[in-house]
N, C-alpha and C. Protein backbone atom coordinates (compact mmCIF):
# COMPACT_ATOMS: atom_id res chain seq x y z
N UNK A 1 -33.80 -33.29 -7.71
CA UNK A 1 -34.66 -33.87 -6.70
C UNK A 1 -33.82 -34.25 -5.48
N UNK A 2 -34.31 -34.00 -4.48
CA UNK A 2 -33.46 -34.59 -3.21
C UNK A 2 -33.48 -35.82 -2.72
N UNK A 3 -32.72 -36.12 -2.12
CA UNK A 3 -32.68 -37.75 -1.58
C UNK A 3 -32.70 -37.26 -0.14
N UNK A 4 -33.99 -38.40 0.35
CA UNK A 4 -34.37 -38.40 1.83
C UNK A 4 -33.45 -40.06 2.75
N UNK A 5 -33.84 -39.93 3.68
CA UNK A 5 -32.90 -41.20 4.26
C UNK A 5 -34.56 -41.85 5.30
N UNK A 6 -34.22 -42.42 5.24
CA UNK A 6 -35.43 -43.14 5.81
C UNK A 6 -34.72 -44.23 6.96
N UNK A 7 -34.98 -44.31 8.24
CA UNK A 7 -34.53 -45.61 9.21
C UNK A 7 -35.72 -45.76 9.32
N UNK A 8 -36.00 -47.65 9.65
CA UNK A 8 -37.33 -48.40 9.75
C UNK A 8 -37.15 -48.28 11.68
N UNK A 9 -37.81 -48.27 12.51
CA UNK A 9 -37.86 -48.88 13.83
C UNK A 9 -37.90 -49.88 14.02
N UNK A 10 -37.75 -51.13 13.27
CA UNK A 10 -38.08 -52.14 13.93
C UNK A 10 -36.35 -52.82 13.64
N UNK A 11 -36.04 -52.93 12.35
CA UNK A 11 -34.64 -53.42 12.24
C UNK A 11 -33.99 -52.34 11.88
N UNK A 12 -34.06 -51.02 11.92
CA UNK A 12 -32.99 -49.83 12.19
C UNK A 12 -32.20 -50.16 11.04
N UNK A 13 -32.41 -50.21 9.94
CA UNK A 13 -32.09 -50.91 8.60
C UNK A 13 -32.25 -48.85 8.23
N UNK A 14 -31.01 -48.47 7.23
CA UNK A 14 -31.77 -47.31 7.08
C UNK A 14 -31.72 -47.56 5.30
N UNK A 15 -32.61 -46.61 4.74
CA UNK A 15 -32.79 -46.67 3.37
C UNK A 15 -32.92 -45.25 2.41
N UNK A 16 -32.36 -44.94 1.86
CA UNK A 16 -32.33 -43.49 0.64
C UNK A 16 -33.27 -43.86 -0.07
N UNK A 17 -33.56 -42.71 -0.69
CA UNK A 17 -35.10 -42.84 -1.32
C UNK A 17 -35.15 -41.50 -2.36
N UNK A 18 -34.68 -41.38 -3.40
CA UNK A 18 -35.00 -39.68 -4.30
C UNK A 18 -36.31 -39.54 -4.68
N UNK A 19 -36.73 -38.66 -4.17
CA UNK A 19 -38.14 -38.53 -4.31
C UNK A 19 -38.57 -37.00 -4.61
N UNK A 20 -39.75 -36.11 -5.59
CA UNK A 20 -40.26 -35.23 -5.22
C UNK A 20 -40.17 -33.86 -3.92
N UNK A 21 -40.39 -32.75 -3.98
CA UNK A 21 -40.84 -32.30 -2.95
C UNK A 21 -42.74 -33.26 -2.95
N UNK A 22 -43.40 -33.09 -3.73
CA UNK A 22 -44.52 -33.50 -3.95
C UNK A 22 -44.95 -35.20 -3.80
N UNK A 23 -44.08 -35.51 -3.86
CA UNK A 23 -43.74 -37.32 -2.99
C UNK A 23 -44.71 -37.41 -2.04
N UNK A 24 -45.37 -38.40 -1.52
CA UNK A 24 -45.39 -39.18 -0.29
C UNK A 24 -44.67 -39.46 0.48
N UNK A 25 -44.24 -39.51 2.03
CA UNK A 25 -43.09 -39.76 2.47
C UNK A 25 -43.08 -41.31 2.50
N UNK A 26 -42.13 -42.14 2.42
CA UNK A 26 -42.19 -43.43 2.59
C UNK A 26 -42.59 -44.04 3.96
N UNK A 27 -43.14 -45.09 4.56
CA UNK A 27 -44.11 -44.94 5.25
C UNK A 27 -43.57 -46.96 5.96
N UNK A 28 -43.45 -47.65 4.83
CA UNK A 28 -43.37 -49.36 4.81
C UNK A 28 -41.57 -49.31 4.82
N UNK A 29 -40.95 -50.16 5.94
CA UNK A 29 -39.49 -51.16 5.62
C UNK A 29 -39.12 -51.99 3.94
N UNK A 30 -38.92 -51.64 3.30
CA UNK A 30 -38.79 -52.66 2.14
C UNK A 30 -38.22 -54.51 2.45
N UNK A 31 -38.10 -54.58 3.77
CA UNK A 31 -36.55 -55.26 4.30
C UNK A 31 -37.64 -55.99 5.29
N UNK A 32 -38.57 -55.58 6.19
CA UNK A 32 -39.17 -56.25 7.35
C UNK A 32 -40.71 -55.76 7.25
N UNK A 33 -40.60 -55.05 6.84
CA UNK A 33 -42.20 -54.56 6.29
C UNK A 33 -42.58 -53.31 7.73
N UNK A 34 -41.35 -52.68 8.50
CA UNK A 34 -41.73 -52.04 10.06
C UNK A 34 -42.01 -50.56 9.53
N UNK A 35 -42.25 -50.19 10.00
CA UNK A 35 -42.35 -48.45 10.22
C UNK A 35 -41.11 -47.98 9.86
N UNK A 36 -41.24 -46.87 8.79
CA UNK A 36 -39.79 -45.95 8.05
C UNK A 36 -40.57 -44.71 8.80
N UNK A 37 -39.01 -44.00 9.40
CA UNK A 37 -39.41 -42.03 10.18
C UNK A 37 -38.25 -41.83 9.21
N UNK A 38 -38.18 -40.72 8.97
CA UNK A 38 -36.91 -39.66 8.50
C UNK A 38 -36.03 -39.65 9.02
N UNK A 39 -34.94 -39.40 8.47
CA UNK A 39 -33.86 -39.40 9.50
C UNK A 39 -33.11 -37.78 8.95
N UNK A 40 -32.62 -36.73 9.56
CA UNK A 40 -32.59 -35.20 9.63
C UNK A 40 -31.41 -35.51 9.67
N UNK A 41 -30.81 -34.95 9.22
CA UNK A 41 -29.24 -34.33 9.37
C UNK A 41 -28.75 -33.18 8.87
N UNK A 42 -27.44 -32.69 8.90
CA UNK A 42 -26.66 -31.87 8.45
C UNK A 42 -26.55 -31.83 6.83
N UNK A 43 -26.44 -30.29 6.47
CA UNK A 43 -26.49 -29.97 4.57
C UNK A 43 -25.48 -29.47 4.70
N UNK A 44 -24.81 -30.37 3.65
CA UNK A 44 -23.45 -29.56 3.27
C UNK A 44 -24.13 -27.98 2.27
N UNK A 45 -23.21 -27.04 2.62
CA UNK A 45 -23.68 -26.08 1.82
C UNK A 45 -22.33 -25.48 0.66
N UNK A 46 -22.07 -25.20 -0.02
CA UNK A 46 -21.32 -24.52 -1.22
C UNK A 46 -21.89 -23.22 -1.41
N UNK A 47 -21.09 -22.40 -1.26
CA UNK A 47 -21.22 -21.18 -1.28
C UNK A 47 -20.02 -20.43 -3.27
N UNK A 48 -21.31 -20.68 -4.45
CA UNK A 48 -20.50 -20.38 -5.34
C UNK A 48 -20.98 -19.05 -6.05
N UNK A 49 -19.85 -18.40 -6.75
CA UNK A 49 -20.40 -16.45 -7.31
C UNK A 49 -20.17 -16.47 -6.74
N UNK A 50 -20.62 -14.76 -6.92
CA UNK A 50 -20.19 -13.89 -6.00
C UNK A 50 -21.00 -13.07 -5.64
N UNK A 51 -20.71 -12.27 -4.12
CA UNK A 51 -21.76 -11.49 -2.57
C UNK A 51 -21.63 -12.69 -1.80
N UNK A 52 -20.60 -13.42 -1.99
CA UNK A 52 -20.78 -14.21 -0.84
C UNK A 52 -19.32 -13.98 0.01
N UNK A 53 -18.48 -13.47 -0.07
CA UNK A 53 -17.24 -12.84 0.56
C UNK A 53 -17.37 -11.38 0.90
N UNK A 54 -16.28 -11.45 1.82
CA UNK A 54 -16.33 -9.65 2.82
C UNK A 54 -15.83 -9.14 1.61
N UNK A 55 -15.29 -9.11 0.56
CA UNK A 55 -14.27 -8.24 -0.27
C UNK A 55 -15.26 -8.15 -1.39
N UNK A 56 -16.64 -8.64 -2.10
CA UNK A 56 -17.50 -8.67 -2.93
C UNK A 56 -18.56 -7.70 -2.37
N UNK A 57 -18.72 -7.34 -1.31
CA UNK A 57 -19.88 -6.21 -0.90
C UNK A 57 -19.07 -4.73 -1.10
N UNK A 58 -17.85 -4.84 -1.03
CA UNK A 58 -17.32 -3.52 -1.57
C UNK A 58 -17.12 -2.65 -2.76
N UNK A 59 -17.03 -1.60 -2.79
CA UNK A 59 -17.18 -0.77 -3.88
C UNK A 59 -15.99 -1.15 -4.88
N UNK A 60 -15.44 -0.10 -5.85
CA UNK A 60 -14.54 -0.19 -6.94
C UNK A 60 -13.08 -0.44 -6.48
N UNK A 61 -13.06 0.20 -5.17
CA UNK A 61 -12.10 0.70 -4.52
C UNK A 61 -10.87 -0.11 -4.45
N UNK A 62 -9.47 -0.56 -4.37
CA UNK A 62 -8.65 -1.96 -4.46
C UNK A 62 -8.37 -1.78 -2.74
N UNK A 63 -8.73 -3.01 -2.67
CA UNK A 63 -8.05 -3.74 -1.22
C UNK A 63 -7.07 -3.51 -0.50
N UNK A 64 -6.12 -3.68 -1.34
CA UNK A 64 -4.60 -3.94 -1.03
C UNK A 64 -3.79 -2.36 -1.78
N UNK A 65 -3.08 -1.74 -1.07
CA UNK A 65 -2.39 -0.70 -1.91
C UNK A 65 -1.04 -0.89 -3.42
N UNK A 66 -1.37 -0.56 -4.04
CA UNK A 66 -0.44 -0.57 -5.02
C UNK A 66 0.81 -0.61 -4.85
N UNK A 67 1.53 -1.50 -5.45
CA UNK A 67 3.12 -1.90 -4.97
C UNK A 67 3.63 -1.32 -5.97
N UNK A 68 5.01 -0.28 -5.81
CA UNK A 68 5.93 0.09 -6.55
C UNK A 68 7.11 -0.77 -6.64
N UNK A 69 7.64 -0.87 -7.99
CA UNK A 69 8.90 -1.64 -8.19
C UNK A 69 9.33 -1.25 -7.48
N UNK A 70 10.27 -2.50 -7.14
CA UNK A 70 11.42 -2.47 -6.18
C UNK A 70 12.96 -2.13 -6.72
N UNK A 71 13.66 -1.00 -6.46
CA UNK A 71 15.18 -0.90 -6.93
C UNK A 71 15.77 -2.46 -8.26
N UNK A 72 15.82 -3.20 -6.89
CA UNK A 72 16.36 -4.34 -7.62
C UNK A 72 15.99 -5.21 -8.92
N UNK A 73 14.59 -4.79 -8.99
CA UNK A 73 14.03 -5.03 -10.56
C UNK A 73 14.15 -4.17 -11.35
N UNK A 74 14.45 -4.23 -12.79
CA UNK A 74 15.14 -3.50 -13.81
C UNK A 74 13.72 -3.40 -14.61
N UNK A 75 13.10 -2.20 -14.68
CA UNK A 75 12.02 -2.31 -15.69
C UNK A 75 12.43 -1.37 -16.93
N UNK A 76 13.37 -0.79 -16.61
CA UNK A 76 13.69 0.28 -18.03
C UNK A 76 13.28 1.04 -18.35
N UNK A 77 12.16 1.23 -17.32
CA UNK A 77 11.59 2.70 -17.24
C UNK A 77 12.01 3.57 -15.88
N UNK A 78 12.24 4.96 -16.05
CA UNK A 78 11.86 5.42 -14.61
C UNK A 78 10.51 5.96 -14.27
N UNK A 79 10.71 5.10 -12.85
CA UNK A 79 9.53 5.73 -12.06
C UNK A 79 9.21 7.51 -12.01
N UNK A 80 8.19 7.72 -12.66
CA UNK A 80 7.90 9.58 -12.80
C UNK A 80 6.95 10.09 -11.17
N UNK A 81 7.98 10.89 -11.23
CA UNK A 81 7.73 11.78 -9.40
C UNK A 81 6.12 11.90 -9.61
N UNK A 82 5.35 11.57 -8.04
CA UNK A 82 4.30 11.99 -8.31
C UNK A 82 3.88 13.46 -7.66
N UNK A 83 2.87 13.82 -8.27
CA UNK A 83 1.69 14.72 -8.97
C UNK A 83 1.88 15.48 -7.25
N UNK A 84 2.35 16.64 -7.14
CA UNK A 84 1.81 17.42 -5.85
C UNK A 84 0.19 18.12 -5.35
N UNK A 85 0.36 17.65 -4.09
CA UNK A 85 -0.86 17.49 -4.00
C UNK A 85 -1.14 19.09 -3.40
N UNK A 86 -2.31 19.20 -3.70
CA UNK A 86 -2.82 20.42 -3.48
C UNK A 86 -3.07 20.73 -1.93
N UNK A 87 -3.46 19.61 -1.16
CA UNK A 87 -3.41 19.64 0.53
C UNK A 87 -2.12 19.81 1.22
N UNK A 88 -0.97 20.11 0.35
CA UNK A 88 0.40 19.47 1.13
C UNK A 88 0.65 20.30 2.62
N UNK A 89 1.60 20.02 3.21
CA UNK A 89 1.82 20.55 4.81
C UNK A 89 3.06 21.56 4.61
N UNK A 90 3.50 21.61 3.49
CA UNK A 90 4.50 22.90 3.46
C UNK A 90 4.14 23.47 1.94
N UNK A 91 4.14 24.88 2.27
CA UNK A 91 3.54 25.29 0.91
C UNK A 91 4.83 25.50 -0.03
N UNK A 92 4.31 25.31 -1.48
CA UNK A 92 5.75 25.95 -2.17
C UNK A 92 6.47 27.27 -2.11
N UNK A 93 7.59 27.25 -1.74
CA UNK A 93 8.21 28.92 -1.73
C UNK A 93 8.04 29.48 -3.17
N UNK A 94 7.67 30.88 -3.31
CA UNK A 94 7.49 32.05 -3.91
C UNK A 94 8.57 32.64 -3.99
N UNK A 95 8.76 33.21 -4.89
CA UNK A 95 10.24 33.86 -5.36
C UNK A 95 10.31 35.29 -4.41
N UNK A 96 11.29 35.45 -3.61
CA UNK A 96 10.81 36.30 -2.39
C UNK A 96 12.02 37.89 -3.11
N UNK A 97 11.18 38.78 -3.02
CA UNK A 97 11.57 40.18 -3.11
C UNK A 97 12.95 40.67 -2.10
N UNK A 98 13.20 39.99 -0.93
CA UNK A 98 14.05 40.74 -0.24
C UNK A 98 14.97 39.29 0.03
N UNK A 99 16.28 39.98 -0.42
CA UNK A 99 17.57 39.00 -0.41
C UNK A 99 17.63 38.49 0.96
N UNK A 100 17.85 37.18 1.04
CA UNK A 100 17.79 36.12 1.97
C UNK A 100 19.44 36.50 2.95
N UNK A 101 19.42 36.93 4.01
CA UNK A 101 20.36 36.98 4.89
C UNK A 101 21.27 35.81 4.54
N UNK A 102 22.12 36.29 4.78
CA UNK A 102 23.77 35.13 4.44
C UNK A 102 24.19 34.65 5.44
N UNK A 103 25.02 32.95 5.23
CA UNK A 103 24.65 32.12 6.84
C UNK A 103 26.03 32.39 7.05
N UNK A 104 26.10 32.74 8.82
CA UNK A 104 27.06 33.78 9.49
C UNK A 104 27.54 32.16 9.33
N UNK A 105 29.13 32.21 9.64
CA UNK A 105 30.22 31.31 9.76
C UNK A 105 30.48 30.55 10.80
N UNK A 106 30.50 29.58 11.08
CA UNK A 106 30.36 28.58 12.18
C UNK A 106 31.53 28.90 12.49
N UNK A 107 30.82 28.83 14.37
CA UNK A 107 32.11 29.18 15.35
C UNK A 107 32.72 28.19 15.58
N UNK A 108 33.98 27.94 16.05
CA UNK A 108 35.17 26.68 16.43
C UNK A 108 35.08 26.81 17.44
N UNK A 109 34.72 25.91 17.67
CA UNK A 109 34.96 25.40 19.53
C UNK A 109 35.69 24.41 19.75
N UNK A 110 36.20 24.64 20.75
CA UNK A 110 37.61 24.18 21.03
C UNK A 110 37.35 23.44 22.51
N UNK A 111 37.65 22.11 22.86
CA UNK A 111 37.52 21.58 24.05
C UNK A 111 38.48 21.29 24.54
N UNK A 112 38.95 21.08 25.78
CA UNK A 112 40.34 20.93 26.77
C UNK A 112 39.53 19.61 27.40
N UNK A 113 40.58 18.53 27.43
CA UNK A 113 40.04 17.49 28.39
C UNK A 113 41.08 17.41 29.73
């Protein structure tokens, strides 16, 4: 049930009151016998569960990218190379039929200062 706040007009006396939605509003001062109005304010609100955060409307997907051990931690396993991807930007070389030219011998150059 909610609690209403009630100020009287005549001695500004204010008074709480838990009452019904289905209540009467209080109407008499308990204090001077003057006229009680409502008094309105601010609702605290609590926001608890969850759909109530930007990161709860999203799919399965993780947020944050996956962190690989770092060198300096010792897990005792090694890290296994990953999986080549089928999109890659250099294709794998093919075992090529015609012998690969032989790398001519670097020239010496010689500078005079």
């Amino acid at each position: 049930m909610p609690t209403y706040e009630y100020e009287c007009q005549q001695c500004r006396e204010r008074v709480e009151a838990v009452q019904k939605f289905s209540d009467a509003s209080l109407t008499v001062c308990p204090l001077c016998g003057g006229e009680l109005r409502k008094v309105f304010s601010a609702v605290g609100i609590v926001f608890k569960g969850s759909g109530f955060y930007k990161n709860d409307s999203r799919g399965s997907a993780p947020s944050t990218p996956k962190s690989t051990p770092s060198p300096s931690t010792d897990t005792g396993a090694t890290p296994s190379p990953a999986p080549a991807s089928s999109s890659s930007a250099t294709p794998t070389p093919s075992p090529s039929k015609t012998p690969s030219p032989s790398p001519s011998p670097a020239k010496a150059s010689t500078t005079t200062d």
